[in-house]
PDB file of N, CA and C in Angstrom:
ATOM      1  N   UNK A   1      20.970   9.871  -8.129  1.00  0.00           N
ATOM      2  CA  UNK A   1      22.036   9.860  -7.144  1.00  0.00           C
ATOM      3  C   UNK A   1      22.708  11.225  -7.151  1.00  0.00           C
ATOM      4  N   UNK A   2      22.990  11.880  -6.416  1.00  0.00           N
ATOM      5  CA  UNK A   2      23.629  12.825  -5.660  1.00  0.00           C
ATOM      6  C   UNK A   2      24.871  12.875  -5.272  1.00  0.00           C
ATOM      7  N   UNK A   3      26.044  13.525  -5.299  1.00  0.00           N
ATOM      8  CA  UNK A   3      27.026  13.715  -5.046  1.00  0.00           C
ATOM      9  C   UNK A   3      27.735  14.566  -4.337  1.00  0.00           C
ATOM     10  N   UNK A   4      27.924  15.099  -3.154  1.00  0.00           N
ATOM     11  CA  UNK A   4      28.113  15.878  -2.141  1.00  0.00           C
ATOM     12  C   UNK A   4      30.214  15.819  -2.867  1.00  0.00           C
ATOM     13  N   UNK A   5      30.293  17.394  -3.862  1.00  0.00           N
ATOM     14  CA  UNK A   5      31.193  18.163  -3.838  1.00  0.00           C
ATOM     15  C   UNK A   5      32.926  17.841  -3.225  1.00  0.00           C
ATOM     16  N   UNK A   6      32.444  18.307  -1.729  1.00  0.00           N
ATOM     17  CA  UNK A   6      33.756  18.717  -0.808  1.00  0.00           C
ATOM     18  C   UNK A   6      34.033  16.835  -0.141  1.00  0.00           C
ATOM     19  N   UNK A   7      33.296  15.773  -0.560  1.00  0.00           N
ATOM     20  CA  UNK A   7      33.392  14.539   0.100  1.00  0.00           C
ATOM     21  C   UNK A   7      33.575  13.603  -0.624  1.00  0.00           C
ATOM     22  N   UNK A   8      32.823  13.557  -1.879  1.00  0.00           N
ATOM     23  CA  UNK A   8      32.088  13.119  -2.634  1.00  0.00           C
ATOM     24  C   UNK A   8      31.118  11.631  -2.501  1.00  0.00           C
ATOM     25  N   UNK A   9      30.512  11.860  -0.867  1.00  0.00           N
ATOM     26  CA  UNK A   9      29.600  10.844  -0.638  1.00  0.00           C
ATOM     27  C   UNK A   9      28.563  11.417  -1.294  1.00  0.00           C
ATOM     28  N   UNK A  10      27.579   9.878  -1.680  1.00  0.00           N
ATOM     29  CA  UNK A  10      26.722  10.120  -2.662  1.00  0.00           C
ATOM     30  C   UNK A  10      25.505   9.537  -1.790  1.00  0.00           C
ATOM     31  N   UNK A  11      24.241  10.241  -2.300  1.00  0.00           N
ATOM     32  CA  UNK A  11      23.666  10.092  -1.321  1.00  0.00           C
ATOM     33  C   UNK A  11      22.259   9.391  -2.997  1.00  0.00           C
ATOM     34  N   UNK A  12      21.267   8.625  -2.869  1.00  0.00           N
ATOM     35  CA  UNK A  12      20.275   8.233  -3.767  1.00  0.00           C
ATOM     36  C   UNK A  12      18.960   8.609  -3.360  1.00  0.00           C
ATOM     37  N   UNK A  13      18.024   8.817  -4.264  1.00  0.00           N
ATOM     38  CA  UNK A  13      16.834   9.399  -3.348  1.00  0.00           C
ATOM     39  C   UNK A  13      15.867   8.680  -4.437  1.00  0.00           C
ATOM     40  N   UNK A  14      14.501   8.638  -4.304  1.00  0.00           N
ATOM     41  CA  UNK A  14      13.497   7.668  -5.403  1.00  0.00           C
ATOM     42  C   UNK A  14      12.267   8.192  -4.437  1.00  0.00           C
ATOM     43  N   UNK A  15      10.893   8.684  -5.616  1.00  0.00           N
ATOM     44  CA  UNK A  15       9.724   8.848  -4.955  1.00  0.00           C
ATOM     45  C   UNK A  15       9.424   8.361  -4.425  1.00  0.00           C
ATOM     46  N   UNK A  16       8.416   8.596  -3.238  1.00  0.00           N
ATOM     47  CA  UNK A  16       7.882   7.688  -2.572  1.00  0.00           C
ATOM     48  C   UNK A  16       6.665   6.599  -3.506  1.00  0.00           C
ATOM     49  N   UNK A  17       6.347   5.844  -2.803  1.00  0.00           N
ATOM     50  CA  UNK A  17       5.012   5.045  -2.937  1.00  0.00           C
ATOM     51  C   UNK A  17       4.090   5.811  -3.832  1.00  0.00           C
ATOM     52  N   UNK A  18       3.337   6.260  -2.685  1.00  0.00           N
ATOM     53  CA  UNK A  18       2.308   6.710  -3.223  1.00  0.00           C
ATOM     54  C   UNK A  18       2.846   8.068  -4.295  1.00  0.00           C
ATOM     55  N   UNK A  19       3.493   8.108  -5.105  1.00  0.00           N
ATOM     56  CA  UNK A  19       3.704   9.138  -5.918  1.00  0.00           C
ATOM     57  C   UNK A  19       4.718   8.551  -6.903  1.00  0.00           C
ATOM     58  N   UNK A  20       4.513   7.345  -7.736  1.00  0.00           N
ATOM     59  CA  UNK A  20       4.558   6.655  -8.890  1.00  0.00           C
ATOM     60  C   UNK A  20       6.310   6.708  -8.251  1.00  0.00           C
ATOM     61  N   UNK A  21       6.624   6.206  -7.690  1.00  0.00           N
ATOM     62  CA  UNK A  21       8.130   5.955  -6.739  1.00  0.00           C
ATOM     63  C   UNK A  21       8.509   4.151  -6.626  1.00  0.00           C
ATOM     64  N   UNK A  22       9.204   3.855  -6.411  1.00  0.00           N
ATOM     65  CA  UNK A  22       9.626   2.360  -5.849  1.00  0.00           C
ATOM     66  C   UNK A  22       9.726   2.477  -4.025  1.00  0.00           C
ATOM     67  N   UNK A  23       9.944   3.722  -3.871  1.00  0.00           N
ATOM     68  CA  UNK A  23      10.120   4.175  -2.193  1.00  0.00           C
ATOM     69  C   UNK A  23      11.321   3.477  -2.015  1.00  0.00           C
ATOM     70  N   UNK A  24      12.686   3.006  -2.960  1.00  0.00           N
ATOM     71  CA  UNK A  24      13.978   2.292  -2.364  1.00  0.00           C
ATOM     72  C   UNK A  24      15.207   3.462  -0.746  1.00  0.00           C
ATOM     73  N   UNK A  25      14.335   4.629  -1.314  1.00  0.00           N
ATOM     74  CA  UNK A  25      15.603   5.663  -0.873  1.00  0.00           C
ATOM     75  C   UNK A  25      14.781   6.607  -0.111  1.00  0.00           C
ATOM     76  N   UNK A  26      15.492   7.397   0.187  1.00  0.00           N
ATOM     77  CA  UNK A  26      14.624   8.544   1.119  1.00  0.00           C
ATOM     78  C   UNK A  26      14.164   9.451  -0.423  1.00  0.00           C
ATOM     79  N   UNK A  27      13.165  10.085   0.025  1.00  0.00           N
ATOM     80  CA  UNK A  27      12.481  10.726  -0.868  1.00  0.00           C
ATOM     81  C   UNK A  27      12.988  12.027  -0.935  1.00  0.00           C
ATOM     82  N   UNK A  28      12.885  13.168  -1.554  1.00  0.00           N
ATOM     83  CA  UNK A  28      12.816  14.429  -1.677  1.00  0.00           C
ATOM     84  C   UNK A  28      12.588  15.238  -0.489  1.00  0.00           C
ATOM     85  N   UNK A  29      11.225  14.776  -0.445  1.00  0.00           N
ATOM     86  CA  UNK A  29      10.885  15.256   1.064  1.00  0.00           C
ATOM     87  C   UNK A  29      11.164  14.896   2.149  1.00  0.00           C
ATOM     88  N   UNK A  30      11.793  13.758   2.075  1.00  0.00           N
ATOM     89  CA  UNK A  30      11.880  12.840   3.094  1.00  0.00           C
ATOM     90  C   UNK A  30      13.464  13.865   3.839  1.00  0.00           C
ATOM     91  N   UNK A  31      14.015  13.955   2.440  1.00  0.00           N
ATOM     92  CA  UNK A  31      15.363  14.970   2.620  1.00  0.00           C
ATOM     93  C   UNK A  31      14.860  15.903   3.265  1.00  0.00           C
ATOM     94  N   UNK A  32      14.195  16.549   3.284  1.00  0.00           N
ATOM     95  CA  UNK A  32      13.571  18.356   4.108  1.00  0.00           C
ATOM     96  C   UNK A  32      13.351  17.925   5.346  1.00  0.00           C
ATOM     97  N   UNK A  33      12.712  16.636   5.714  1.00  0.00           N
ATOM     98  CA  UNK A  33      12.591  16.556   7.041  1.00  0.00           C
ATOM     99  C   UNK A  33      13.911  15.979   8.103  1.00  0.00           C
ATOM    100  N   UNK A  34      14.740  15.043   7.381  1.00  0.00           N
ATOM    101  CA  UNK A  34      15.715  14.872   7.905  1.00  0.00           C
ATOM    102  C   UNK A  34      17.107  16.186   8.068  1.00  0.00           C
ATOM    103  N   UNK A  35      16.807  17.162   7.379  1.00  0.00           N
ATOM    104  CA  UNK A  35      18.129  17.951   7.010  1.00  0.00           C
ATOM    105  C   UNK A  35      17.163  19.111   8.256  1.00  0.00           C
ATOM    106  N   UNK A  36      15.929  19.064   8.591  1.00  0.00           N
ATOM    107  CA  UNK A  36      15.430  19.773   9.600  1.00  0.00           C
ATOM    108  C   UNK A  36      15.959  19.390  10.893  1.00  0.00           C
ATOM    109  N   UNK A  37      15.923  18.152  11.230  1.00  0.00           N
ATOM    110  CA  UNK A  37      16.260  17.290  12.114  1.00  0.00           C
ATOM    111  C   UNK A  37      17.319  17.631  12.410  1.00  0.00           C
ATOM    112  N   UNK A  38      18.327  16.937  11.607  1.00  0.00           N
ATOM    113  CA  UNK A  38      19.898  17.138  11.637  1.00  0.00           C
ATOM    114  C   UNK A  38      20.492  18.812  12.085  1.00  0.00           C
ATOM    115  N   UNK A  39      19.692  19.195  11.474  1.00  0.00           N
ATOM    116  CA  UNK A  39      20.499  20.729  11.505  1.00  0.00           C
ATOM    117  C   UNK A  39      19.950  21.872  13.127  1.00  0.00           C
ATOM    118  N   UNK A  40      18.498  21.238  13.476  1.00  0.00           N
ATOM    119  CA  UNK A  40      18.538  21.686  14.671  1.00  0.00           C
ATOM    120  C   UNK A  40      19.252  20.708  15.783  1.00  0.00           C
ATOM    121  N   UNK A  41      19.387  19.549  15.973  1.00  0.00           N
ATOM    122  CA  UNK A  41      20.637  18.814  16.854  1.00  0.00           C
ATOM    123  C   UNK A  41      21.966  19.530  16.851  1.00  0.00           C
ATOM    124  N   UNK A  42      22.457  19.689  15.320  1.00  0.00           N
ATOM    125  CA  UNK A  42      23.915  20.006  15.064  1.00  0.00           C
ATOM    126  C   UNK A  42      23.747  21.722  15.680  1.00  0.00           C
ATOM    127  N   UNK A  43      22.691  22.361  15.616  1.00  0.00           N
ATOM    128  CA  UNK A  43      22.995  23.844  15.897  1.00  0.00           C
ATOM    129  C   UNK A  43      23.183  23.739  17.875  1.00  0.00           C
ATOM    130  N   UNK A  44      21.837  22.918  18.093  1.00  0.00           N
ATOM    131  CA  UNK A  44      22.226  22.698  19.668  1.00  0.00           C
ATOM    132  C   UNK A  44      22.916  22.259  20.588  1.00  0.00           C
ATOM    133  N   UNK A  45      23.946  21.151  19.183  1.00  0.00           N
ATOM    134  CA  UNK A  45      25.611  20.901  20.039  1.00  0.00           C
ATOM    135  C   UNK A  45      26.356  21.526  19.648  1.00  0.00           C
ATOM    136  N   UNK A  46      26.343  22.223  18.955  1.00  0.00           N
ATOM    137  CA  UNK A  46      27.625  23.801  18.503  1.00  0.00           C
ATOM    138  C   UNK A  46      27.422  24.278  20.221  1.00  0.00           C
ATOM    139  N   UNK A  47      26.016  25.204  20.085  1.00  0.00           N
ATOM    140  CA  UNK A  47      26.143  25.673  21.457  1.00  0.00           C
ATOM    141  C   UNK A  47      26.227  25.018  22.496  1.00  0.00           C
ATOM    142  N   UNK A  48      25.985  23.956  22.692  1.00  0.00           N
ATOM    143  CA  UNK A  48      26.487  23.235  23.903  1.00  0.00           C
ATOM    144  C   UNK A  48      27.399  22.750  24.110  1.00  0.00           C
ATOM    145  N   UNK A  49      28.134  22.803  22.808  1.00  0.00           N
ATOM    146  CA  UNK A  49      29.641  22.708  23.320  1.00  0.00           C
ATOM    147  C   UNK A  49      30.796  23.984  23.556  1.00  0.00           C
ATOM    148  N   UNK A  50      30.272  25.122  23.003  1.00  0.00           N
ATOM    149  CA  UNK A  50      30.380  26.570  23.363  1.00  0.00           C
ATOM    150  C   UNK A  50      30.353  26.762  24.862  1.00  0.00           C
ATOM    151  N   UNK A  51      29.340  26.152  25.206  1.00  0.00           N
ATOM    152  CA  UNK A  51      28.931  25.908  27.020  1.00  0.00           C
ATOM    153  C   UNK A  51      29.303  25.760  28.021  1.00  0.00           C
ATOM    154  N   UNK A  52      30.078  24.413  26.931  1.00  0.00           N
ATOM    155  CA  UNK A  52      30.472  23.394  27.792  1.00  0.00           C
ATOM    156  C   UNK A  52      29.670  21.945  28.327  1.00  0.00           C
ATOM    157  N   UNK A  53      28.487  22.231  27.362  1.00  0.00           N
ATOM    158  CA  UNK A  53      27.255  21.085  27.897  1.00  0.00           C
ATOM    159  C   UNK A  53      27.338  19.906  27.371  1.00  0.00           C
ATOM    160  N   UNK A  54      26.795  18.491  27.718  1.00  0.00           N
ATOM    161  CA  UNK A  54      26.801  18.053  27.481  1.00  0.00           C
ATOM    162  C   UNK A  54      25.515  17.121  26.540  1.00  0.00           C
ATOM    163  N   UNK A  55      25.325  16.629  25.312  1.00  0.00           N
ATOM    164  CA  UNK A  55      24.622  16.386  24.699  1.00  0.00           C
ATOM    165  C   UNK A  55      23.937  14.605  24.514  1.00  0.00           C
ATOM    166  N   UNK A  56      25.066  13.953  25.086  1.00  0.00           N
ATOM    167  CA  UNK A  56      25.546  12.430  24.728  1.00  0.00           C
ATOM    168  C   UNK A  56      24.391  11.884  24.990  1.00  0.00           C
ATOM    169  N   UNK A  57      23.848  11.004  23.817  1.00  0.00           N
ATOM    170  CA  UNK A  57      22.798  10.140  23.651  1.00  0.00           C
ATOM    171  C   UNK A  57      21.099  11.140  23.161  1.00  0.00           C
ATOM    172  N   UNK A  58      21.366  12.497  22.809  1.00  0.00           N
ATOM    173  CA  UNK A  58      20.495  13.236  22.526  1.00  0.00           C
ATOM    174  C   UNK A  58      19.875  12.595  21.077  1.00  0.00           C
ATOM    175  N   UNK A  59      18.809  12.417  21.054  1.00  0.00           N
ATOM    176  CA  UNK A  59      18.012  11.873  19.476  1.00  0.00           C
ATOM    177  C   UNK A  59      17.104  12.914  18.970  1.00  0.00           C
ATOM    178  N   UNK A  60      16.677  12.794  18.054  1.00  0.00           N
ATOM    179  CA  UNK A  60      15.676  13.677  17.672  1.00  0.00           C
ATOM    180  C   UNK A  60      14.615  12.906  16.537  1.00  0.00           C
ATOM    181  N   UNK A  61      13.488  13.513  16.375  1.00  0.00           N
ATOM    182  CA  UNK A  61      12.224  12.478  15.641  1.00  0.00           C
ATOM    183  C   UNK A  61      11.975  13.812  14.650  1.00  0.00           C
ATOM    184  N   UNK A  62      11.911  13.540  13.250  1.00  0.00           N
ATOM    185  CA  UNK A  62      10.818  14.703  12.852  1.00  0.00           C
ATOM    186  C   UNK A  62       9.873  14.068  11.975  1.00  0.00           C
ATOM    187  N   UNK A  63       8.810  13.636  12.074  1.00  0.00           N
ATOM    188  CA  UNK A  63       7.764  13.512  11.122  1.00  0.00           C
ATOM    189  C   UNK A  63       6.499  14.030  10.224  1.00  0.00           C
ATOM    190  N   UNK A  64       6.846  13.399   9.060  1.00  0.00           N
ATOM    191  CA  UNK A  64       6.546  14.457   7.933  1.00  0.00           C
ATOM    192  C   UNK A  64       5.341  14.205   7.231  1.00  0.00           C
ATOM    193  N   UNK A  65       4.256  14.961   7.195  1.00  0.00           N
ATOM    194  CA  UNK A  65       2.861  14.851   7.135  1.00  0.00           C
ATOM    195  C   UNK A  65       2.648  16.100   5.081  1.00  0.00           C
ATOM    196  N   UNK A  66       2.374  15.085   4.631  1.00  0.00           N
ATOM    197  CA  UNK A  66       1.995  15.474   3.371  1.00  0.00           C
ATOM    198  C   UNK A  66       0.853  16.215   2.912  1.00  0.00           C
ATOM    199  N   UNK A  67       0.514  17.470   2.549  1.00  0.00           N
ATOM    200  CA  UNK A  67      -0.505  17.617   1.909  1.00  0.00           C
ATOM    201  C   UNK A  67      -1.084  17.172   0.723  1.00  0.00           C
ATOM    202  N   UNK A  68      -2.120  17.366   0.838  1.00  0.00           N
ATOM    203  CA  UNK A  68      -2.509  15.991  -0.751  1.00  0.00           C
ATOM    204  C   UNK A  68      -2.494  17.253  -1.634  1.00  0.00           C
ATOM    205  N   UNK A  69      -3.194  18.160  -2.168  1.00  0.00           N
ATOM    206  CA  UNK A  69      -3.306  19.107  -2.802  1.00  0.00           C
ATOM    207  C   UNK A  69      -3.252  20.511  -2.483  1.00  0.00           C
ATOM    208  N   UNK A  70      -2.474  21.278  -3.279  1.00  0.00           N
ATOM    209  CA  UNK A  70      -1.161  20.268  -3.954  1.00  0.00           C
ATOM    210  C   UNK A  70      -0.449  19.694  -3.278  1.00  0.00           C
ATOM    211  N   UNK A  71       0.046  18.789  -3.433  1.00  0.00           N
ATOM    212  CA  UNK A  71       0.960  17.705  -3.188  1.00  0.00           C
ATOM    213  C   UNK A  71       2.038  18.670  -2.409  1.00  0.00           C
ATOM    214  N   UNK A  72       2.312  18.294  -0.880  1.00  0.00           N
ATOM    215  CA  UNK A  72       3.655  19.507  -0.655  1.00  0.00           C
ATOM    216  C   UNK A  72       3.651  19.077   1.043  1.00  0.00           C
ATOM    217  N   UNK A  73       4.977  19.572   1.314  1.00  0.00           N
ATOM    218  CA  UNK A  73       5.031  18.952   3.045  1.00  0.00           C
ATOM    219  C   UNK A  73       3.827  19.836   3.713  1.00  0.00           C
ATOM    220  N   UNK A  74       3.275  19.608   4.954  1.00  0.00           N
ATOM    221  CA  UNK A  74       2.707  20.857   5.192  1.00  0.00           C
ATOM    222  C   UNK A  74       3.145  20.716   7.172  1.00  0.00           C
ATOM    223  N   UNK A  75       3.316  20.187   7.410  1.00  0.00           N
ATOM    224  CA  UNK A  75       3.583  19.717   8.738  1.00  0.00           C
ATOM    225  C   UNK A  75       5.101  19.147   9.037  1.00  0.00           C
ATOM    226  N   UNK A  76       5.886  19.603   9.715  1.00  0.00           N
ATOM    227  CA  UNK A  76       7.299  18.924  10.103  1.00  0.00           C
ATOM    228  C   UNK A  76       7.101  19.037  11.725  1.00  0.00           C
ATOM    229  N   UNK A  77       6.631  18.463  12.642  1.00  0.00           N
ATOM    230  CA  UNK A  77       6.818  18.306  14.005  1.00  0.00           C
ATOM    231  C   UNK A  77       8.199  17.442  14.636  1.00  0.00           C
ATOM    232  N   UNK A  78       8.994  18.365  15.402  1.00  0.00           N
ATOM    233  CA  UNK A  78      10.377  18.050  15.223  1.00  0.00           C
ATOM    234  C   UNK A  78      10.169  17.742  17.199  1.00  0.00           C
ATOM    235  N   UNK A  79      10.500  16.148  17.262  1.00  0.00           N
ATOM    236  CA  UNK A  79      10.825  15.973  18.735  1.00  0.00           C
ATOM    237  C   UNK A  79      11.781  15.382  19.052  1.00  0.00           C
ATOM    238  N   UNK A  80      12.587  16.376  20.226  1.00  0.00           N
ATOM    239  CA  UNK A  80      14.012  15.989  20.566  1.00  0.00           C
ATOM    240  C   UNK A  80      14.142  15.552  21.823  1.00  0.00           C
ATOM    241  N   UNK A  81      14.888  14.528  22.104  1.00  0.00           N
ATOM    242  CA  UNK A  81      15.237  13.951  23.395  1.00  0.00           C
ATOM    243  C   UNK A  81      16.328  14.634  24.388  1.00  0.00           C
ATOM    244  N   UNK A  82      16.599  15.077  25.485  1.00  0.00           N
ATOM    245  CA  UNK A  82      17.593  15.592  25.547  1.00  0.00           C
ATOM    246  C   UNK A  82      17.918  14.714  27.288  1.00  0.00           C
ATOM    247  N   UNK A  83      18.723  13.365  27.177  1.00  0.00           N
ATOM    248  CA  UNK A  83      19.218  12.866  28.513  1.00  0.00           C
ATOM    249  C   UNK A  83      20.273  13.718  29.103  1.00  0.00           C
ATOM    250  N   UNK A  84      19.704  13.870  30.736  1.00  0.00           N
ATOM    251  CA  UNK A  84      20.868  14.198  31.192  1.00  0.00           C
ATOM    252  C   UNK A  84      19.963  15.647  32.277  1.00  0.00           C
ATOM    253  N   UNK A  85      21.019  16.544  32.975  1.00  0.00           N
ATOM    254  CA  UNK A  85      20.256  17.348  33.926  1.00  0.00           C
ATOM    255  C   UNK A  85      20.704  18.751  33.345  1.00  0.00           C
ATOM    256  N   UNK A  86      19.475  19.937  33.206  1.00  0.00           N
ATOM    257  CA  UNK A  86      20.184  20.918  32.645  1.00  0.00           C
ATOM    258  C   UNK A  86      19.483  22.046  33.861  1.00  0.00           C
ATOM    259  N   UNK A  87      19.830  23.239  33.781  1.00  0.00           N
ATOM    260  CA  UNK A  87      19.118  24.125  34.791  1.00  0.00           C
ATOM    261  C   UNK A  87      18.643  25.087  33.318  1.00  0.00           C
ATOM    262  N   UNK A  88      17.803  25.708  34.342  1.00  0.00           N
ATOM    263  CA  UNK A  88      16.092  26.644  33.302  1.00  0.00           C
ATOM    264  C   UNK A  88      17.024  27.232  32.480  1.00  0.00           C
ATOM    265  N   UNK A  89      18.549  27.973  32.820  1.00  0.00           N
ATOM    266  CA  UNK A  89      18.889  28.884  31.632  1.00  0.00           C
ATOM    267  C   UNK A  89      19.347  28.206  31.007  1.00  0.00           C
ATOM    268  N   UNK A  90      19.638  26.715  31.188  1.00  0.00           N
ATOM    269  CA  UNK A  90      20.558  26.084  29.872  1.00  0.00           C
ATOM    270  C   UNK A  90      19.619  25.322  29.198  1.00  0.00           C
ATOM    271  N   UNK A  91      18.339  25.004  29.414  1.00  0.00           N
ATOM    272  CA  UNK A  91      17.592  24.971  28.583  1.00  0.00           C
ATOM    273  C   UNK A  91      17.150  25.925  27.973  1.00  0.00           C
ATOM    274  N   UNK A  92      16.602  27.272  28.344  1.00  0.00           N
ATOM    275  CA  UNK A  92      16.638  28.307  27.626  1.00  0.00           C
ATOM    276  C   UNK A  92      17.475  28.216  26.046  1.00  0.00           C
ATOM    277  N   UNK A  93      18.561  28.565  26.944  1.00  0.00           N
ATOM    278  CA  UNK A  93      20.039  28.350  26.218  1.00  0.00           C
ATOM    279  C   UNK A  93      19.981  27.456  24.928  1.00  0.00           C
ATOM    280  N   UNK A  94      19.544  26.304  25.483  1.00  0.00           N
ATOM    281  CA  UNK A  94      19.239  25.338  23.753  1.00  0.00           C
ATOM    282  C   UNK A  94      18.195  25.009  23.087  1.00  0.00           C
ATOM    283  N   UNK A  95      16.751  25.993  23.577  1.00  0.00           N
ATOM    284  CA  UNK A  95      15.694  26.012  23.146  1.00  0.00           C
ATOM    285  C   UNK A  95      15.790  27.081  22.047  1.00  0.00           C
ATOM    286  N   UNK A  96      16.799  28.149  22.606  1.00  0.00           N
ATOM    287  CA  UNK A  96      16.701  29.150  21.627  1.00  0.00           C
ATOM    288  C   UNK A  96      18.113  28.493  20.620  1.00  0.00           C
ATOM    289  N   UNK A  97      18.938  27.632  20.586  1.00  0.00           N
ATOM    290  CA  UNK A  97      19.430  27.336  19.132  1.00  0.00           C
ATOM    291  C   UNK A  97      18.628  26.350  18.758  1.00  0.00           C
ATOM    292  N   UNK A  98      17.661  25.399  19.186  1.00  0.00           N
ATOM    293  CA  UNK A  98      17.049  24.298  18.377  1.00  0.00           C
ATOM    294  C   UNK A  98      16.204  25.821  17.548  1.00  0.00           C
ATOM    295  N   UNK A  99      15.398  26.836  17.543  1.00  0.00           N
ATOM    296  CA  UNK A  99      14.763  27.229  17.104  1.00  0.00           C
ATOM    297  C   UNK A  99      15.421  28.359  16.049  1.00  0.00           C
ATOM    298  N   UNK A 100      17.214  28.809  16.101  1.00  0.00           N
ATOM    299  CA  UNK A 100      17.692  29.291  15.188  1.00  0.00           C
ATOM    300  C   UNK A 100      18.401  28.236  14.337  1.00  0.00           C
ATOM    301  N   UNK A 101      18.129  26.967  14.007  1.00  0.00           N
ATOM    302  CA  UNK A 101      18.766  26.345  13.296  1.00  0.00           C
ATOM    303  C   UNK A 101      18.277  26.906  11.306  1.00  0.00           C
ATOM    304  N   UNK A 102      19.508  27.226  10.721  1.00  0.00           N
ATOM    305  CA  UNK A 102      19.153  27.484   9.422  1.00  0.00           C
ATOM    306  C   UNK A 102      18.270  27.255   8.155  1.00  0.00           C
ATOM    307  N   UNK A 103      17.725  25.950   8.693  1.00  0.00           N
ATOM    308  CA  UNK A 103      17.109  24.920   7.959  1.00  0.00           C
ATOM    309  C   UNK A 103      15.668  25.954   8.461  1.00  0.00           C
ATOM    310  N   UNK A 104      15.156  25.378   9.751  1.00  0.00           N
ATOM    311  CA  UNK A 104      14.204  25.484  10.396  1.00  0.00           C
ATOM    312  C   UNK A 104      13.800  27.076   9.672  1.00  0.00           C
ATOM    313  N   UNK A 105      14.866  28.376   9.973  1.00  0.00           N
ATOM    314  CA  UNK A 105      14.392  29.712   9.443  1.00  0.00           C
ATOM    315  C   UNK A 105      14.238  29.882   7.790  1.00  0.00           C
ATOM    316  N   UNK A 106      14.474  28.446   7.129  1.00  0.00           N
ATOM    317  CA  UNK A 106      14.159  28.204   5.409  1.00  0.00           C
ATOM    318  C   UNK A 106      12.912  27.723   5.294  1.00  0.00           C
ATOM    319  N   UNK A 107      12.286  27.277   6.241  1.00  0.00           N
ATOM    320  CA  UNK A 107      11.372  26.758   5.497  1.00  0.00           C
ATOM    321  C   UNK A 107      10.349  27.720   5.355  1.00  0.00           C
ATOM    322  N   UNK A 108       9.023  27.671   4.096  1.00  0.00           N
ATOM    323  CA  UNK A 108       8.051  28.260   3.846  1.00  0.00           C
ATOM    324  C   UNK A 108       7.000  28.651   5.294  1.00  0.00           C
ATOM    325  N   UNK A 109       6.856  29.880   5.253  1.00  0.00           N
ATOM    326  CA  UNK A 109       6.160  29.503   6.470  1.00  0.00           C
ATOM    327  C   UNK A 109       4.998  29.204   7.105  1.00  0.00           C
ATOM    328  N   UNK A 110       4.037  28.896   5.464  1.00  0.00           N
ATOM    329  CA  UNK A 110       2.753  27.577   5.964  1.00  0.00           C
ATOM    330  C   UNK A 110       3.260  26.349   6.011  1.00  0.00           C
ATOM    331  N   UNK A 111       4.410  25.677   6.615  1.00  0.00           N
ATOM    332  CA  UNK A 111       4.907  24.774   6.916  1.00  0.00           C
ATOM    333  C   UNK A 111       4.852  24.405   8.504  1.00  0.00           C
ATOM    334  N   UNK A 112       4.183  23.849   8.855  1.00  0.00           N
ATOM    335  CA  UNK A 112       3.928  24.346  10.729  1.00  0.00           C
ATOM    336  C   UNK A 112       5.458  23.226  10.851  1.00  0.00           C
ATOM    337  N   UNK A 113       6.372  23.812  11.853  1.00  0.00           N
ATOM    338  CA  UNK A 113       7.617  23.062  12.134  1.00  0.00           C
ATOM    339  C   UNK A 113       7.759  23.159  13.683  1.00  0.00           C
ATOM    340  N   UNK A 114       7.200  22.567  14.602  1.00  0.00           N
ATOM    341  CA  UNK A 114       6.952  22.979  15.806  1.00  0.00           C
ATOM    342  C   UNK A 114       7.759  21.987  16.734  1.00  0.00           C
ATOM    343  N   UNK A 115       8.550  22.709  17.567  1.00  0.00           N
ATOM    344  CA  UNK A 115      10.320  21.812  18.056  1.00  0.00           C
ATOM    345  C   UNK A 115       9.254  21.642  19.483  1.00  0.00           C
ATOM    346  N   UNK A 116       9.591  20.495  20.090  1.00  0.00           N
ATOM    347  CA  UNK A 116       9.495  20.189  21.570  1.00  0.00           C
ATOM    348  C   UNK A 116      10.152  19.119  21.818  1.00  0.00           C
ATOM    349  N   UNK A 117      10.481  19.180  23.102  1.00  0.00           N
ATOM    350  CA  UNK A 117      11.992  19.045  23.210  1.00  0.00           C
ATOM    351  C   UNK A 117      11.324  17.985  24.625  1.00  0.00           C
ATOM    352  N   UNK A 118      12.023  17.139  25.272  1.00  0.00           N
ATOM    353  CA  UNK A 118      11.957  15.886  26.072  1.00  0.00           C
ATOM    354  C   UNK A 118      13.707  16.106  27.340  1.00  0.00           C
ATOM    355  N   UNK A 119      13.048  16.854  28.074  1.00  0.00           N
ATOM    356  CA  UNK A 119      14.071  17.202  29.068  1.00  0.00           C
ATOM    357  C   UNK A 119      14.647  16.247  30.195  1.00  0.00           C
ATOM    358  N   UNK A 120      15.648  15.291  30.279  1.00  0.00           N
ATOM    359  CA  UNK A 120      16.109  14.594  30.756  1.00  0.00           C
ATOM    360  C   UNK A 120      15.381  12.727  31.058  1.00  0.00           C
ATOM    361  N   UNK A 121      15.089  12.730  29.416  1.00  0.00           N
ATOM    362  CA  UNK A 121      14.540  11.075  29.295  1.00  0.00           C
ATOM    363  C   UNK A 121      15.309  10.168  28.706  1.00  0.00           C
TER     364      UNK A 121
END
């Protein structure tokens, strides 16, 4: 269990399955793909609310594909929903923060992390 500092929500994590785990909690990795997720949404409603845009009901998917040997993420394909009507520069506009999100410029970069995005579904 984990303890987040400045809140002190605690967050639990347990191997997966297949890697001598109970799988009760999100995994390790499971963390890298969600904190990918999270952090390109949160960078693309900073700027869209900089904008003035609107984001409401935006989701995002990232699923996380394991290499067997060694054992290590190797794939994060990150797909985001975005309802609602935008014009070419304001997608521009939030194509280029889904792709500066902090997370996304951490990861290793034989990690393929490839954002596509779902424009008004």
């Amino acid at each position: 269990t984990a303890t987040h500092g400045p809140s002190s929500a605690k967050l639990s994590t347990d191997a997966p399955r297949d890697n001598e785990g109970l799988g009760r909690f999100f995994s390790p990795t499971d963390l890298v793909a969600t904190a990918l997720g999270t952090c390109v949404l949160t960078t693309m409603a900073i700027v869209a609310r900089r904008h003035g845009l609107e984001l409401k009901g935006a989701t995002v998917k990232v699923e996380k594909h394991m290499n067997p040997t060694p054992r290590r993420i190797g794939r994060l394909p990150v797909e985001l929903t975005l309802p609602g009507t935008f014009t070419a520069e304001q997608k521009k506009l939030l194509e280029a923060a889904a792709h500066s999100c902090p997370v996304h410029k951490s990861l290793h970069p034989d990690i393929d992390a490839p954002v596509t995005i779902r424009w008004g579904s």
